[in-house]
N, C-alpha and C. Protein backbone atom coordinates (compact mmCIF):
# COMPACT_ATOMS: atom_id res chain seq x y z
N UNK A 1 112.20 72.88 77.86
CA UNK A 1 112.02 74.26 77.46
C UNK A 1 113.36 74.76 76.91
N UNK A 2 113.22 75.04 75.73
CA UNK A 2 114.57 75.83 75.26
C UNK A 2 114.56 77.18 75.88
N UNK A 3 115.89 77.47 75.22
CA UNK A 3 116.78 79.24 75.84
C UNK A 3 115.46 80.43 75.41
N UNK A 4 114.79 80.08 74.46
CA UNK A 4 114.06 81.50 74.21
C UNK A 4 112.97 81.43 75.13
N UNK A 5 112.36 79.76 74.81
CA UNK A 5 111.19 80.01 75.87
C UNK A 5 110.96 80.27 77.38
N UNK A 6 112.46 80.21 77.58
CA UNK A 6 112.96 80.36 79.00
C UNK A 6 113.09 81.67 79.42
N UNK A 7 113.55 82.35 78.19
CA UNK A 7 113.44 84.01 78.28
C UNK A 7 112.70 84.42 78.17
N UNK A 8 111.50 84.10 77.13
CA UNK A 8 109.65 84.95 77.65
C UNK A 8 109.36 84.25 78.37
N UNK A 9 109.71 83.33 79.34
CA UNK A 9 108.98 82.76 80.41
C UNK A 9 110.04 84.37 81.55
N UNK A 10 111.16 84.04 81.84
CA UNK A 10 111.41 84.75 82.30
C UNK A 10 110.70 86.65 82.40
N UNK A 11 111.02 87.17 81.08
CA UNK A 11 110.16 88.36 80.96
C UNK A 11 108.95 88.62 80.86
N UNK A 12 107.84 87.44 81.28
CA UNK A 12 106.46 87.76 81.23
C UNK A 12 106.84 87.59 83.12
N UNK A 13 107.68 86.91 84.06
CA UNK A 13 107.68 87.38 85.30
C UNK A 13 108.08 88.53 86.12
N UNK A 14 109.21 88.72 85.48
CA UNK A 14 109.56 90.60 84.96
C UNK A 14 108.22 91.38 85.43
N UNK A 15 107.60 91.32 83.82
CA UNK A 15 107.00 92.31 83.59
C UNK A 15 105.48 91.90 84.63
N UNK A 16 105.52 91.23 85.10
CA UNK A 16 104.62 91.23 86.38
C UNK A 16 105.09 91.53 87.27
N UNK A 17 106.22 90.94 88.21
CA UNK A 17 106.40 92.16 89.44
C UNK A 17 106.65 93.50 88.70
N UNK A 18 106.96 94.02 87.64
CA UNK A 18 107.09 95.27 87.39
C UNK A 18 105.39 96.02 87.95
N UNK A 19 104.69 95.39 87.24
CA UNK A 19 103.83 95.24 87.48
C UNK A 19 102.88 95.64 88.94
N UNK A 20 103.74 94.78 89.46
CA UNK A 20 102.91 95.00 91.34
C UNK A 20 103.71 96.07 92.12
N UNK A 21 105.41 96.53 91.64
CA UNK A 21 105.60 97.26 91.97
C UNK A 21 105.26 98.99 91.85
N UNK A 22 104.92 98.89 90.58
CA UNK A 22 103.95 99.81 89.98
C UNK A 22 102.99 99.99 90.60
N UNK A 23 101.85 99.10 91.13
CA UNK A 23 100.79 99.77 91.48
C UNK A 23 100.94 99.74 93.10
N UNK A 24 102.24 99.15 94.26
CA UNK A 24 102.55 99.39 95.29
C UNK A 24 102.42 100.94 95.18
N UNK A 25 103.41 101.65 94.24
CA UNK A 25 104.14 103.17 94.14
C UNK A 25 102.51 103.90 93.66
N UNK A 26 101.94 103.23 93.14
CA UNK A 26 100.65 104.31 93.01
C UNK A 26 99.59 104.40 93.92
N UNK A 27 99.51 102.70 94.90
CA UNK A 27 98.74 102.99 96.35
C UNK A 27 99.67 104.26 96.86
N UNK A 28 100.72 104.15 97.36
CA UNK A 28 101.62 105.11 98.09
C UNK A 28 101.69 106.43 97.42
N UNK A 29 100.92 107.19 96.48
CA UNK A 29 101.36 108.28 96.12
C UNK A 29 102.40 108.66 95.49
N UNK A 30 103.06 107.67 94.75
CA UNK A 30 104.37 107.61 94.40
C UNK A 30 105.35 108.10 95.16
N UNK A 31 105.46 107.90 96.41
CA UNK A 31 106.22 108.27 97.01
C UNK A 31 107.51 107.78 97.83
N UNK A 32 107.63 106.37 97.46
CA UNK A 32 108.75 105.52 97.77
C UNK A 32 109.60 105.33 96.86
N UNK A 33 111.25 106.26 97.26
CA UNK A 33 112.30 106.26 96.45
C UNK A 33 112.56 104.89 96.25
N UNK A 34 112.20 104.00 97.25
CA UNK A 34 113.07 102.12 97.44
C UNK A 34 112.33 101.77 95.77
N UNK A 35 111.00 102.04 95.99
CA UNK A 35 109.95 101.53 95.16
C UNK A 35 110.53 101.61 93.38
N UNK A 36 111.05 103.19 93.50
CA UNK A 36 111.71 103.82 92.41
C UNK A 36 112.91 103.05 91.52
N UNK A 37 113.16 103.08 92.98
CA UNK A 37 114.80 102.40 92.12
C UNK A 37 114.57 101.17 91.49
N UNK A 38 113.63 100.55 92.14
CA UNK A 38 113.51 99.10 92.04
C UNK A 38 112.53 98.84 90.70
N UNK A 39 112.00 99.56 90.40
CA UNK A 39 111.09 99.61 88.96
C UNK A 39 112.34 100.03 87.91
N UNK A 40 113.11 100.95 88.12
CA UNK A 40 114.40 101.17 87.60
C UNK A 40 115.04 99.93 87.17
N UNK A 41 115.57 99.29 88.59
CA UNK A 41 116.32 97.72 88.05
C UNK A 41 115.49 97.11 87.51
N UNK A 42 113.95 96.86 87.50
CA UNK A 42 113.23 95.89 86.67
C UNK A 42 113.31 96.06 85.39
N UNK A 43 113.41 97.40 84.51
CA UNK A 43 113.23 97.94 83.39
C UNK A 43 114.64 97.75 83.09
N UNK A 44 115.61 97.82 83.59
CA UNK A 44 116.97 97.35 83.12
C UNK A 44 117.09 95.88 82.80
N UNK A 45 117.09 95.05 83.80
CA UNK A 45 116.32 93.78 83.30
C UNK A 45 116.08 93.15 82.76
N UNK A 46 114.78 93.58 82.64
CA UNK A 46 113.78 93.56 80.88
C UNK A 46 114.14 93.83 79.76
N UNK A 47 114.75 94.80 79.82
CA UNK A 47 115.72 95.57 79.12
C UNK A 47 116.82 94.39 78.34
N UNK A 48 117.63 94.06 79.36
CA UNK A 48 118.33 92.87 79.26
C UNK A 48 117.83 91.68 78.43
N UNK A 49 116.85 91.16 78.58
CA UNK A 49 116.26 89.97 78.37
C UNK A 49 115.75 90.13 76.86
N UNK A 50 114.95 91.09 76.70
CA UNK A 50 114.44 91.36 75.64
C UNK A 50 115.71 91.38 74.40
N UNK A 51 116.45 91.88 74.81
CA UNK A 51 117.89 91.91 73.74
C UNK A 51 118.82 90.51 73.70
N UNK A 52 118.48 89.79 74.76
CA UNK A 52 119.37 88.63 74.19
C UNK A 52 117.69 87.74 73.67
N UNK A 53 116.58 87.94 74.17
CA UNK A 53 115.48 87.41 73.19
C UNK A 53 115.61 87.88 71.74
N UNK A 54 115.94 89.26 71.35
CA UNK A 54 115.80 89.40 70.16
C UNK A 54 117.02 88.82 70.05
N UNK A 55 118.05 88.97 70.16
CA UNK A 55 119.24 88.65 69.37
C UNK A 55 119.54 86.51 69.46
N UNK A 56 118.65 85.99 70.44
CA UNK A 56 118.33 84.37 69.97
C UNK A 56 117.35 84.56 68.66
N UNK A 57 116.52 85.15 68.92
CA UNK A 57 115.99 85.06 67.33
C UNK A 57 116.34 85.49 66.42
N UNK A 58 117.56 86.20 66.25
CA UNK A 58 117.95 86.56 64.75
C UNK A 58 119.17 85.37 64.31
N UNK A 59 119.45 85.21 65.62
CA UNK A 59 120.38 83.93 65.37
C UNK A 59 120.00 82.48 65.05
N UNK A 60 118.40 82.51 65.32
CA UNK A 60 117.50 81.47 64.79
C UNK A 60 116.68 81.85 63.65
N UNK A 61 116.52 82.15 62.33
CA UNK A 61 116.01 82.21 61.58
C UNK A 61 115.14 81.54 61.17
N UNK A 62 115.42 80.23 61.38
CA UNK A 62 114.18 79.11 60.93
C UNK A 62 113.71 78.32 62.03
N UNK A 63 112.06 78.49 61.97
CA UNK A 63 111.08 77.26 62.94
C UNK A 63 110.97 76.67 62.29
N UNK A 64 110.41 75.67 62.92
CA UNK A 64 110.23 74.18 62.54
C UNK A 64 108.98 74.25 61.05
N UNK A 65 108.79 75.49 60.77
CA UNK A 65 107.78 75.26 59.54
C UNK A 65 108.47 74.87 58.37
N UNK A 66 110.05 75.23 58.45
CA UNK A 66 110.21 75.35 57.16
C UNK A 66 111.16 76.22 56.51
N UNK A 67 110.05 77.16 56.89
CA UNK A 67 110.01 79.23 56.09
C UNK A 67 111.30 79.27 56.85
N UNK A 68 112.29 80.00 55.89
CA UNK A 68 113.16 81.22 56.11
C UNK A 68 112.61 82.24 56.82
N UNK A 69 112.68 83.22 58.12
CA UNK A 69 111.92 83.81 58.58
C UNK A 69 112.55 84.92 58.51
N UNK A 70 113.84 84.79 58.04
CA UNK A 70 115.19 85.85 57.98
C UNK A 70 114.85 87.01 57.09
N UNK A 71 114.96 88.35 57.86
CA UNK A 71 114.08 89.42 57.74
C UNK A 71 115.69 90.39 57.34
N UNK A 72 116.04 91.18 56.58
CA UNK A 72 117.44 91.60 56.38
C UNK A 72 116.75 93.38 56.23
């Protein structure tokens, strides 16, 4: 597995506990600050990931098709 696929492998697990923590905080009434913060750090995160995902792909321009994919 290369670096990118490692990073949407990574942020599709992200965005699932984001996920379960989300609907923990909506059984509870939204009422757990722990719950809060912690959807907070997930979205930072993600946040994270998504930007060195985009920024491997601008630094990869070409798949294996061929095509220039390089978008300016």
């Amino acid at each position: 597995m290369n670096e990118q696929e490692q990073l949407m492998d990574n942020l599709l697990n992200v965005d699932l506990e984001i996920i379960d923590v989300v609907r923990e905080l909506h059984q509870g009434n939204w009422e757990s600050d722990s719950h809060k913060k912690q959807v907070g750090d997930l979205l930072q995160i993600r946040d994270e990931m998504v930007q060195k995902l985009t920024a491997a792909a601008g630094a990869n321009a070409q798949c294996d098709c061929g095509h220039d994919h390089h978008h300016e």
